[in-house]
C-alpha atoms as a PDB file:
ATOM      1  CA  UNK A   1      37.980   0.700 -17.530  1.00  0.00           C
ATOM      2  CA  UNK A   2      38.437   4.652 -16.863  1.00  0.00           C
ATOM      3  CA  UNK A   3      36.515   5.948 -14.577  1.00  0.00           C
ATOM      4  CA  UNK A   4      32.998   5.266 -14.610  1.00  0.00           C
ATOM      5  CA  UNK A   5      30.476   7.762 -15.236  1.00  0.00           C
ATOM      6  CA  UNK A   6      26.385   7.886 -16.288  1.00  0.00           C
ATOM      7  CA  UNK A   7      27.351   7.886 -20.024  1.00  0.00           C
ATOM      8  CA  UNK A   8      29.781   5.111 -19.767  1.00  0.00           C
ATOM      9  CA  UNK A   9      27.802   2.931 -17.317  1.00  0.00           C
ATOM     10  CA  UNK A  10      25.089   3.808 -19.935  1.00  0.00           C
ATOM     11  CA  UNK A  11      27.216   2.426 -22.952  1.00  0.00           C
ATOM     12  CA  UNK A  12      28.674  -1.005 -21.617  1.00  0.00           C
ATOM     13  CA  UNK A  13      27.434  -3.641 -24.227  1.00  0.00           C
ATOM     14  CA  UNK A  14      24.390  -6.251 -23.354  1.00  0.00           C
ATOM     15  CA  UNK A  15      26.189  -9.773 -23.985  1.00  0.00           C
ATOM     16  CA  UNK A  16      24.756 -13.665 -23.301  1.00  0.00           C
ATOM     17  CA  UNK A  17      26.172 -13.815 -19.859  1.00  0.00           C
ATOM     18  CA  UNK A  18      26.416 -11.407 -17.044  1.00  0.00           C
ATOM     19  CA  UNK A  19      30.094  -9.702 -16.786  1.00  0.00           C
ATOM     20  CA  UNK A  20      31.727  -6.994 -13.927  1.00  0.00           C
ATOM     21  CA  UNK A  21      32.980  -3.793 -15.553  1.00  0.00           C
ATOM     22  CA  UNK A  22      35.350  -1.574 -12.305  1.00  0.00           C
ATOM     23  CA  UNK A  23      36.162   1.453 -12.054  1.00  0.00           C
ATOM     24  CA  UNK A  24      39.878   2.153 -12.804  1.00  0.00           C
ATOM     25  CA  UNK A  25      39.770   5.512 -10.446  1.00  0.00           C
ATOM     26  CA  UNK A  26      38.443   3.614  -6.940  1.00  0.00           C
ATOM     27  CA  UNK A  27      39.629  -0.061  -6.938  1.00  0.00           C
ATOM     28  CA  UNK A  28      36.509  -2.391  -6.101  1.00  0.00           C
ATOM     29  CA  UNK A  29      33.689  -0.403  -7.115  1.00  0.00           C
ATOM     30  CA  UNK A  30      32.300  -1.402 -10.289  1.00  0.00           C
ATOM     31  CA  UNK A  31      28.870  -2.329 -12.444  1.00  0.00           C
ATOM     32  CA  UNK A  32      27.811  -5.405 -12.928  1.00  0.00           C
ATOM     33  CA  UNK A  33      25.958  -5.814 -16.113  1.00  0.00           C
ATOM     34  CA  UNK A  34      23.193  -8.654 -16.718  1.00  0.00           C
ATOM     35  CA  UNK A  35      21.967 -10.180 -20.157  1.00  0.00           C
ATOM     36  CA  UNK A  36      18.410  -8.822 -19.137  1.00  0.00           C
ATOM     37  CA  UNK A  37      19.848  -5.105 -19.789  1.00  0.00           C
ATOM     38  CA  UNK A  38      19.675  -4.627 -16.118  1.00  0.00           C
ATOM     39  CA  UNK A  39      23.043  -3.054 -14.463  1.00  0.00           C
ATOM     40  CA  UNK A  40      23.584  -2.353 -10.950  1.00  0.00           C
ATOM     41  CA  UNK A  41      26.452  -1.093  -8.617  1.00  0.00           C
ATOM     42  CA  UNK A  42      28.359  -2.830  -6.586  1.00  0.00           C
ATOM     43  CA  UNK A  43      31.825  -2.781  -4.497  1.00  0.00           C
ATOM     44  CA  UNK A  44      34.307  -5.765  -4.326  1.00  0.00           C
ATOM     45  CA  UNK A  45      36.879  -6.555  -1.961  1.00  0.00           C
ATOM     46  CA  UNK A  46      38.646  -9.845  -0.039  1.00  0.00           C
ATOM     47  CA  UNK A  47      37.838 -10.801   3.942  1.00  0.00           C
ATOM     48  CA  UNK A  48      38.666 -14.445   5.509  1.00  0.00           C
ATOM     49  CA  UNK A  49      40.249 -15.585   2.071  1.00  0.00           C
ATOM     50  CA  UNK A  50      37.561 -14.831  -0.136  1.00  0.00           C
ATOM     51  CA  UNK A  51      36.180 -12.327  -2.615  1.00  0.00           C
ATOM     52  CA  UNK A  52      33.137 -10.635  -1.505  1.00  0.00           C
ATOM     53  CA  UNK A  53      30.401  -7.906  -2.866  1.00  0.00           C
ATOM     54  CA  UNK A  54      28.380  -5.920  -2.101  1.00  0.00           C
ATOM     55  CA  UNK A  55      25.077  -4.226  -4.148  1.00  0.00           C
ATOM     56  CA  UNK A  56      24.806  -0.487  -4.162  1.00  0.00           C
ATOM     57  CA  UNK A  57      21.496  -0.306  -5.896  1.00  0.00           C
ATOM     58  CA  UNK A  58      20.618  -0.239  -9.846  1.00  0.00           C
ATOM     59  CA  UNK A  59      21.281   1.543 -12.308  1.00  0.00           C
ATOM     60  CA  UNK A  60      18.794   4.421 -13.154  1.00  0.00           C
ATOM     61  CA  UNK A  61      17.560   4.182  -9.085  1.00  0.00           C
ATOM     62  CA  UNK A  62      20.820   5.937  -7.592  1.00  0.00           C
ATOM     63  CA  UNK A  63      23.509   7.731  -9.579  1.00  0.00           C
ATOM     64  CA  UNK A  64      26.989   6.681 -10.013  1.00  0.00           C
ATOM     65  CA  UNK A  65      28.157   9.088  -7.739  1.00  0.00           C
ATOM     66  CA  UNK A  66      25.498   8.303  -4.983  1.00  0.00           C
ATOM     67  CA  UNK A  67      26.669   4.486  -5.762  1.00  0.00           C
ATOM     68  CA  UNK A  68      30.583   5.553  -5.421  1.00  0.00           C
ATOM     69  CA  UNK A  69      29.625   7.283  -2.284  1.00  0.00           C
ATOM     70  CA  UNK A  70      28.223   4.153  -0.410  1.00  0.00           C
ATOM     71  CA  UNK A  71      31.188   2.121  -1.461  1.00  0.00           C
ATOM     72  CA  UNK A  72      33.541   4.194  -0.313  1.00  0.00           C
ATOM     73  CA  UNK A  73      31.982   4.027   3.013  1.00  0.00           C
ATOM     74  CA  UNK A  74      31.866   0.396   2.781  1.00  0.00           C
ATOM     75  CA  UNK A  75      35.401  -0.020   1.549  1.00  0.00           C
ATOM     76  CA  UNK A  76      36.482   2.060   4.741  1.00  0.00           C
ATOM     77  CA  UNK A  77      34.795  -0.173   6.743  1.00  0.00           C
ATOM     78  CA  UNK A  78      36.577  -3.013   5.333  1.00  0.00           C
ATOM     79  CA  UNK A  79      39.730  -1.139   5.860  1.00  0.00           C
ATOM     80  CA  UNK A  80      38.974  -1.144   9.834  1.00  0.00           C
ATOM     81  CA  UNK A  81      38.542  -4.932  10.026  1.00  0.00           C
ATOM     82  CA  UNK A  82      34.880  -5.024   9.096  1.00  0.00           C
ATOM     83  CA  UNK A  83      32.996  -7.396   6.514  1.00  0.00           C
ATOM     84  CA  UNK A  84      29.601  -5.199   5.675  1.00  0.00           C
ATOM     85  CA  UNK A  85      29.216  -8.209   3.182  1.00  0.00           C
ATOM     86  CA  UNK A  86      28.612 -11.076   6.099  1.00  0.00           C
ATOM     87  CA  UNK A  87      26.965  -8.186   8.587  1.00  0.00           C
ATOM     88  CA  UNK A  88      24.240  -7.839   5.696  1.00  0.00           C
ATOM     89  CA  UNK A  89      23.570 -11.483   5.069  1.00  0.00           C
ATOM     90  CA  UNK A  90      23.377 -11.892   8.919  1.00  0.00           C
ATOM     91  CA  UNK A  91      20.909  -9.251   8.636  1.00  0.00           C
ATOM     92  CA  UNK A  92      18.953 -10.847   5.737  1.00  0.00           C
ATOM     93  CA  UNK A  93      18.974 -14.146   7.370  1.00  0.00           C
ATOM     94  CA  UNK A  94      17.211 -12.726  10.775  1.00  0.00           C
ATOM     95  CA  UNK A  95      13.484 -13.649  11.953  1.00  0.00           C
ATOM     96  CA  UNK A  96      11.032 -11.398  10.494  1.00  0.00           C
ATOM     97  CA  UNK A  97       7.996  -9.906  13.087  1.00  0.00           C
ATOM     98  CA  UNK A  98       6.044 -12.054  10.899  1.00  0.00           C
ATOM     99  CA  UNK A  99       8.399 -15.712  11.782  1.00  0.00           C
ATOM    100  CA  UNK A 100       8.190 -14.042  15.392  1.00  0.00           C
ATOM    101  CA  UNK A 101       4.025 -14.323  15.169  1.00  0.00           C
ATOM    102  CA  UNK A 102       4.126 -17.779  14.359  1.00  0.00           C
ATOM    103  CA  UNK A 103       5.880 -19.037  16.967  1.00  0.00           C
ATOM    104  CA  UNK A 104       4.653 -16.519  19.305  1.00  0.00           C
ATOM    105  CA  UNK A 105       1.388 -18.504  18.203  1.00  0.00           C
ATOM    106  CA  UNK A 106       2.277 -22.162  17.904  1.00  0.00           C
ATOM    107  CA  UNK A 107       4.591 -22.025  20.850  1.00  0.00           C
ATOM    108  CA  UNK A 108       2.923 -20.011  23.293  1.00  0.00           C
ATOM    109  CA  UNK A 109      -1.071 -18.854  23.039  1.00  0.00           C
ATOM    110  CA  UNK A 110      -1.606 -22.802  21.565  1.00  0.00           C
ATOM    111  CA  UNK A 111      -0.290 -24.296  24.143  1.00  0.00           C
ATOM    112  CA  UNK A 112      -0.995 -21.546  27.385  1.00  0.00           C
ATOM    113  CA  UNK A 113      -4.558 -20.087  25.893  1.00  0.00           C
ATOM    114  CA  UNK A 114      -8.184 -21.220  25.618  1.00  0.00           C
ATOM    115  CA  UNK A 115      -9.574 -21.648  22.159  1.00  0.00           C
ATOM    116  CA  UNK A 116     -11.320 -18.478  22.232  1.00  0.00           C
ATOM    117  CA  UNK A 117      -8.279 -16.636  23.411  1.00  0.00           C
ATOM    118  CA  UNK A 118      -6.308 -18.118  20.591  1.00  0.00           C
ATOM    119  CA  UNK A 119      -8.814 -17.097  17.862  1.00  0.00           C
ATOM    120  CA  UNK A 120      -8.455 -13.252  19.570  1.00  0.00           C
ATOM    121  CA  UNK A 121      -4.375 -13.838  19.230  1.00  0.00           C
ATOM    122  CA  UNK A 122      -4.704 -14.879  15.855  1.00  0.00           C
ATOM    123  CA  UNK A 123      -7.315 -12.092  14.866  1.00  0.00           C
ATOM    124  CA  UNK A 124      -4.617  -9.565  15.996  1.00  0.00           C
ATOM    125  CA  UNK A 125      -1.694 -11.249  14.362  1.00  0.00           C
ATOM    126  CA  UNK A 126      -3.524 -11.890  11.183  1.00  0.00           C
ATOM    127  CA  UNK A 127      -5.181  -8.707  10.493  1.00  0.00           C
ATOM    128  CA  UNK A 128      -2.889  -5.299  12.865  1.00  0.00           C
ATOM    129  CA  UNK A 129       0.091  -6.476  13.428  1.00  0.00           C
ATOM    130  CA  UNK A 130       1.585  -9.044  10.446  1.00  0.00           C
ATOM    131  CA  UNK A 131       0.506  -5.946   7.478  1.00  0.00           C
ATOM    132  CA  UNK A 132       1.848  -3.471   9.476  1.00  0.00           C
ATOM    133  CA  UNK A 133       5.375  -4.830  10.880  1.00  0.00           C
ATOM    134  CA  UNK A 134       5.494  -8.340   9.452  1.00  0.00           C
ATOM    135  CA  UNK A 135       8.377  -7.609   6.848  1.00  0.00           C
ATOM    136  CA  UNK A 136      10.220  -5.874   9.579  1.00  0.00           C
ATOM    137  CA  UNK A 137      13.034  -7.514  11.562  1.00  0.00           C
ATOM    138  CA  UNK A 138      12.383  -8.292  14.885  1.00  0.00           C
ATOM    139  CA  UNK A 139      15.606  -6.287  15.858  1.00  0.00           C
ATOM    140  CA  UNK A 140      14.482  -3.380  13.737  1.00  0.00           C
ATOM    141  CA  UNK A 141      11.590  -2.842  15.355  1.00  0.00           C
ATOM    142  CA  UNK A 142      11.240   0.599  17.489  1.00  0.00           C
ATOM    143  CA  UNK A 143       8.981   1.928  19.775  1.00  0.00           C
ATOM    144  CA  UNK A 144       8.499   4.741  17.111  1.00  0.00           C
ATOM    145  CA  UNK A 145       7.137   1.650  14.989  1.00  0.00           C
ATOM    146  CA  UNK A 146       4.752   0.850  17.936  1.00  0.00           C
ATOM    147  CA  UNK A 147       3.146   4.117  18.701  1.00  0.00           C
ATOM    148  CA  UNK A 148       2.872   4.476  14.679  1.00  0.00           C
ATOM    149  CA  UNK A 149       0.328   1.363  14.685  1.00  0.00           C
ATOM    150  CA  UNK A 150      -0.888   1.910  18.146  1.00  0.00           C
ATOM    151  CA  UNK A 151      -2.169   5.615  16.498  1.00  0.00           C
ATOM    152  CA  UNK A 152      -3.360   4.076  13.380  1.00  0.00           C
ATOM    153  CA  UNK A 153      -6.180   2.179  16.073  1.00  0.00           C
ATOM    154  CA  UNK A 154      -6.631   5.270  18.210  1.00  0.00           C
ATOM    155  CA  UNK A 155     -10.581   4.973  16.706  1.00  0.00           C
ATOM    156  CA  UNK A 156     -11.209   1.677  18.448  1.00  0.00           C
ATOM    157  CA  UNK A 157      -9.199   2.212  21.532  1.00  0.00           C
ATOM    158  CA  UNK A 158     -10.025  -1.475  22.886  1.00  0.00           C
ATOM    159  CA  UNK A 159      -8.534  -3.283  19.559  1.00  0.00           C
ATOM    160  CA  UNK A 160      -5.496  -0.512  20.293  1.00  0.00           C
ATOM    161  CA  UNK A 161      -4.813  -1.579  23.293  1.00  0.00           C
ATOM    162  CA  UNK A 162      -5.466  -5.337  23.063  1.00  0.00           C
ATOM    163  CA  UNK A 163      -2.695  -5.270  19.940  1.00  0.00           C
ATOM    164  CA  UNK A 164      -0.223  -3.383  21.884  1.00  0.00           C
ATOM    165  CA  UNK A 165      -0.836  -5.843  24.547  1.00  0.00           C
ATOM    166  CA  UNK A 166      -0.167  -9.000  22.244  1.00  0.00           C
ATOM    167  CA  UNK A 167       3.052  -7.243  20.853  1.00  0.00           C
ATOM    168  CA  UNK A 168       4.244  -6.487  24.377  1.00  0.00           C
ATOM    169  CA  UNK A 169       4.270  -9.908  24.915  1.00  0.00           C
ATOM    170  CA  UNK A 170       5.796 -11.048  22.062  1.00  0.00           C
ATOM    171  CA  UNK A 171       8.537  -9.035  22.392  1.00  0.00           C
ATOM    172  CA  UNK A 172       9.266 -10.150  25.961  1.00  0.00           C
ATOM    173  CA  UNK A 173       9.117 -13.441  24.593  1.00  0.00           C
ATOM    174  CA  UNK A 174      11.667 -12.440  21.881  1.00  0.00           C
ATOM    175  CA  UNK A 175      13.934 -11.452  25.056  1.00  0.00           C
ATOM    176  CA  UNK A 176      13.854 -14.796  26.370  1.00  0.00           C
ATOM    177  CA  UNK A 177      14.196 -16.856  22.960  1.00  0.00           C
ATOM    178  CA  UNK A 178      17.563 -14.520  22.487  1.00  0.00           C
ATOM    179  CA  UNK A 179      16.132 -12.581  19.295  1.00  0.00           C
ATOM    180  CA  UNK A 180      16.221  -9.502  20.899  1.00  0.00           C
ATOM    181  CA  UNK A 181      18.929  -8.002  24.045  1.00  0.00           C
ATOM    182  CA  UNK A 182      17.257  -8.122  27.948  1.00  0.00           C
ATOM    183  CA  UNK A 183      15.080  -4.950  28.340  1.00  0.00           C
ATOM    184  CA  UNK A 184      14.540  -3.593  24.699  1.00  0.00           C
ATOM    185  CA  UNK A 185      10.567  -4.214  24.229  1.00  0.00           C
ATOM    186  CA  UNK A 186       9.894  -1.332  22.353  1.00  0.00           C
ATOM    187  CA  UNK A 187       6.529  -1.883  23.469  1.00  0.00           C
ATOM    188  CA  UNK A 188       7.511  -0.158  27.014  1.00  0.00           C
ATOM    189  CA  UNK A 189       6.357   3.171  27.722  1.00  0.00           C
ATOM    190  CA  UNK A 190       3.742   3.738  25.049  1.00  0.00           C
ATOM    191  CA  UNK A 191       0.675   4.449  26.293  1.00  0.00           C
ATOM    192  CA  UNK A 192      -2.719   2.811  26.290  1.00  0.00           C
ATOM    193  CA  UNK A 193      -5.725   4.968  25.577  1.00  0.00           C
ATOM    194  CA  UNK A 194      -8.647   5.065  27.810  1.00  0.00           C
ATOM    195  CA  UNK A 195     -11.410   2.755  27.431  1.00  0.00           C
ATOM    196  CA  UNK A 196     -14.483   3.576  28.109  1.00  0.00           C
ATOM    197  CA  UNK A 197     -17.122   1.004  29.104  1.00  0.00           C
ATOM    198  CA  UNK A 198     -20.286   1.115  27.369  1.00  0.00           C
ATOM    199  CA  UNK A 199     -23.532  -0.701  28.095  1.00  0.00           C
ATOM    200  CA  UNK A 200     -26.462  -0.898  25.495  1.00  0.00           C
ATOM    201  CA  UNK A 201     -29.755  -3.131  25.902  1.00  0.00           C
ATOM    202  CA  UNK A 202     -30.371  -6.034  23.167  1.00  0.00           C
ATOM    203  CA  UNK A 203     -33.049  -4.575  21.045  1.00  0.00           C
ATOM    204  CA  UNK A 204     -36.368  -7.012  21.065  1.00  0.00           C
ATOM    205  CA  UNK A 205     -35.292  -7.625  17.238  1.00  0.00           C
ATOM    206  CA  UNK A 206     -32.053  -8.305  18.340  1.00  0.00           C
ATOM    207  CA  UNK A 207     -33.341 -10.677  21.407  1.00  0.00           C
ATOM    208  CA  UNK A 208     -35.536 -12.823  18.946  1.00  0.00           C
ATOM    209  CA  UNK A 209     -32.496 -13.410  16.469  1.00  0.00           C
ATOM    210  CA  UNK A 210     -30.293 -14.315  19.960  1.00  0.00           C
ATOM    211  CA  UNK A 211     -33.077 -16.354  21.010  1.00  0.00           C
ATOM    212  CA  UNK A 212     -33.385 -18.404  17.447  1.00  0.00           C
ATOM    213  CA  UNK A 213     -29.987 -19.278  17.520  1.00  0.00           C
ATOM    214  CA  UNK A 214     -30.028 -20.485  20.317  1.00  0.00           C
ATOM    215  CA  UNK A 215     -33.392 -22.735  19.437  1.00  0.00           C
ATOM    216  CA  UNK A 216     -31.466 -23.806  16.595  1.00  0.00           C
ATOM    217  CA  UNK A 217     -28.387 -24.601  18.511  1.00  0.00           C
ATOM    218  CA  UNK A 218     -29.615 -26.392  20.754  1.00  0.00           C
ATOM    219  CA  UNK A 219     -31.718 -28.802  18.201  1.00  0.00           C
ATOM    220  CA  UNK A 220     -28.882 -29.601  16.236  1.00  0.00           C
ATOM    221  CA  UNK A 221     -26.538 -30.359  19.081  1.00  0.00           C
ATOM    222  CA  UNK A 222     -23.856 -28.036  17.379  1.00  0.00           C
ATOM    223  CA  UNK A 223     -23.059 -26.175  21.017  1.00  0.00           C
ATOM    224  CA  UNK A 224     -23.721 -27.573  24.700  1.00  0.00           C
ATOM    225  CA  UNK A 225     -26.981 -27.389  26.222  1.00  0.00           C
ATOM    226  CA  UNK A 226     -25.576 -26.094  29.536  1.00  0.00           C
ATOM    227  CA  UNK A 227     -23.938 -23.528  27.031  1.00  0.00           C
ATOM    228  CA  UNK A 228     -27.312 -22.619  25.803  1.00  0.00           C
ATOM    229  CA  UNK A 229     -28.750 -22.816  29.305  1.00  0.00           C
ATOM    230  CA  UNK A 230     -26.574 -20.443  31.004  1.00  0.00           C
ATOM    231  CA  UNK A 231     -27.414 -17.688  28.019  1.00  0.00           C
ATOM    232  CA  UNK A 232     -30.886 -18.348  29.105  1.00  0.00           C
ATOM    233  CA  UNK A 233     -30.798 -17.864  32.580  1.00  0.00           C
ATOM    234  CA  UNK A 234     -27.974 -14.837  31.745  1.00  0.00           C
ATOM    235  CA  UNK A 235     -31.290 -13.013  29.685  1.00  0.00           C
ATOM    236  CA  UNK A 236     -34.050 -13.575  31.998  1.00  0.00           C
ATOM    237  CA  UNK A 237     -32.206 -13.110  35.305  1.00  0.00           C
ATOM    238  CA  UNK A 238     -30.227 -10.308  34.601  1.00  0.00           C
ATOM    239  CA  UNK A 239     -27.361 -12.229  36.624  1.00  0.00           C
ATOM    240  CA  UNK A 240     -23.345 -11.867  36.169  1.00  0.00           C
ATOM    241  CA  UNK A 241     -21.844 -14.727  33.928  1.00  0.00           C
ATOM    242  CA  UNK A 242     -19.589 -15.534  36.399  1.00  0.00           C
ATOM    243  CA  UNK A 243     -22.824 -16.183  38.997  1.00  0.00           C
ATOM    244  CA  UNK A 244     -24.493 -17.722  36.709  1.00  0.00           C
ATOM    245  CA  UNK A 245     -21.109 -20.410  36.037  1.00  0.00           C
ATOM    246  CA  UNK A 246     -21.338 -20.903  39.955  1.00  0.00           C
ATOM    247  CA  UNK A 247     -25.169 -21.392  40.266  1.00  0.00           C
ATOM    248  CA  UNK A 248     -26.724 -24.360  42.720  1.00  0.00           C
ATOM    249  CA  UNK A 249     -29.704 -26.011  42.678  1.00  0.00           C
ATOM    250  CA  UNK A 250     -29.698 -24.929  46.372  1.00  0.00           C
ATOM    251  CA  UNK A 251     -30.022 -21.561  45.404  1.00  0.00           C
ATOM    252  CA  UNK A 252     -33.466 -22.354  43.573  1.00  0.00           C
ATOM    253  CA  UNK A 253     -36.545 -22.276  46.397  1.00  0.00           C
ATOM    254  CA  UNK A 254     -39.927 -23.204  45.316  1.00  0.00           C
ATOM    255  CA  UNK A 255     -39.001 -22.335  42.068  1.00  0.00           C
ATOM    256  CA  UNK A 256     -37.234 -18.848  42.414  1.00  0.00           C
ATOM    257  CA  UNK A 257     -34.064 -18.112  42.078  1.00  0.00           C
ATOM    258  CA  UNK A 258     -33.368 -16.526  45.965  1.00  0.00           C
ATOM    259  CA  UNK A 259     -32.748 -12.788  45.959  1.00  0.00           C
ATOM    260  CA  UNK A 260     -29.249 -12.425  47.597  1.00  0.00           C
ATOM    261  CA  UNK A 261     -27.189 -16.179  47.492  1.00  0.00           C
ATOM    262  CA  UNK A 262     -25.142 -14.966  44.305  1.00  0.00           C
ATOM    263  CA  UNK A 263     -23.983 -11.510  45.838  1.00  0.00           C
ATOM    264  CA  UNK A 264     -20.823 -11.294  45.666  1.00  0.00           C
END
């Protein structure tokens, strides 16, 4: 047909199946019109023995001269040797940041990580990262990408800095599974914020409600007594956890707890 144009693209009939209608003025760019009223742009062309195409977007979202634009460019790519019609399914057909989480999860923090530190990996995953850069592919990502979520946390610095940390490793682990070229984490050089520590004293309404769970715990079996035990002696001794894991009954004289045997 002549050269296509808004009011011709515009006026192509609806019929039962789906036909091509091409431009007569740039060879392989045409419309492709669907029984659904729907018509979109496209360019066609031939690489490896076959016919290939290529959409340029729909009708009514870019212009015919916006869609004649892109083919062109694409057609002079397929004049250098190129196929932009098997680059883009390769493309398509790559992991996702989401597909990267999941085995990030099932191959690595379920099989390297304590429960606790898996339900922290999953938190992250689930809830930062996957809404934020699951759709994106993991070669897409940037470190402009990373500092964009790593700012959207900058209120809970910790959480900030515990995400960037999971993606950091993911992405080294994208290195070494060959999804990604050696040395492109975009994770490197953006910056964690500083953390500051804060300590804050159980309130006595918040020491009875610790205090009844742990009653309650303990008389329905549902955690370990020595669990139960060692938050005991953690709120009446005042002692590190990690003192408290290594306690001995030979530290324990005449019923006292010795002043000193736990320093570290």
């Amino acid at each position: 047909m002549p050269k296509l144009t808004k009011r011709s693209v515009e006026a192509l009939p609806i019929r039962e199946t789906d036909y091509f209608a091409f431009d007569d003025a740039m060879p392989g760019f045409g419309v492709r019109v669907l029984p659904s009223g729907k018509k979109s742009y496209l360019v066609q062309y031939r690489a490896g023995g076959r016919t290939r195409r290529v959409a340029l977007g729909m009708h009514g979202t870019v212009t015919v001269e916006q869609a004649r634009q892109h083919g062109r460019d694409l057609l002079g790519r397929v004049a250098r040797g190129e196929n932009p019609a098997e680059e883009i399914a390769k493309h398509h057909a790559e992991p996702t940041i989401a597909n990267l989480g999941e085995r990030f999860y099932t191959e690595h923090v379920v099989k390297r990580c304590k429960p606790r530190t898996q339900n922290e990996y999953r938190r992250a995953l689930d809830i930062f990262i996957k809404p934020a850069l699951g759709s994106f592919k993991i070669g897409d990502v940037t470190r402009a990408d990373i500092s964009k979520l790593h700012a959207s946390r900058s209120d809970i610095p910790y959480q900030a800095n515990r995400t960037l940390g999971v993606l950091s490793k993911m992405f080294n682990l994208a290195e070494e599974w060959g999804l990604r070229p050696d040395g492109s984490n975009p994770c490197r050089h953006v910056k964690k914020y500083p953390e500051r520590r804060k300590e804050r004293y159980l309130t006595s309404e918040e020491l009875a409600r610790l205090k009844a769970v742990l009653a309650e715990c303990e008389a329905d079996g549902s955690e370990s007594p020595h669990v139960s035990a060692a938050f005991w002696l953690l709120l009446t001794t005042g002692r590190r956890l990690g003192e408290i894991q290594t306690l001995k009954w030979s530290y324990i004289v005449g019923g006292y707890m010795v002043s000193g045997v736990l320093a570290p």
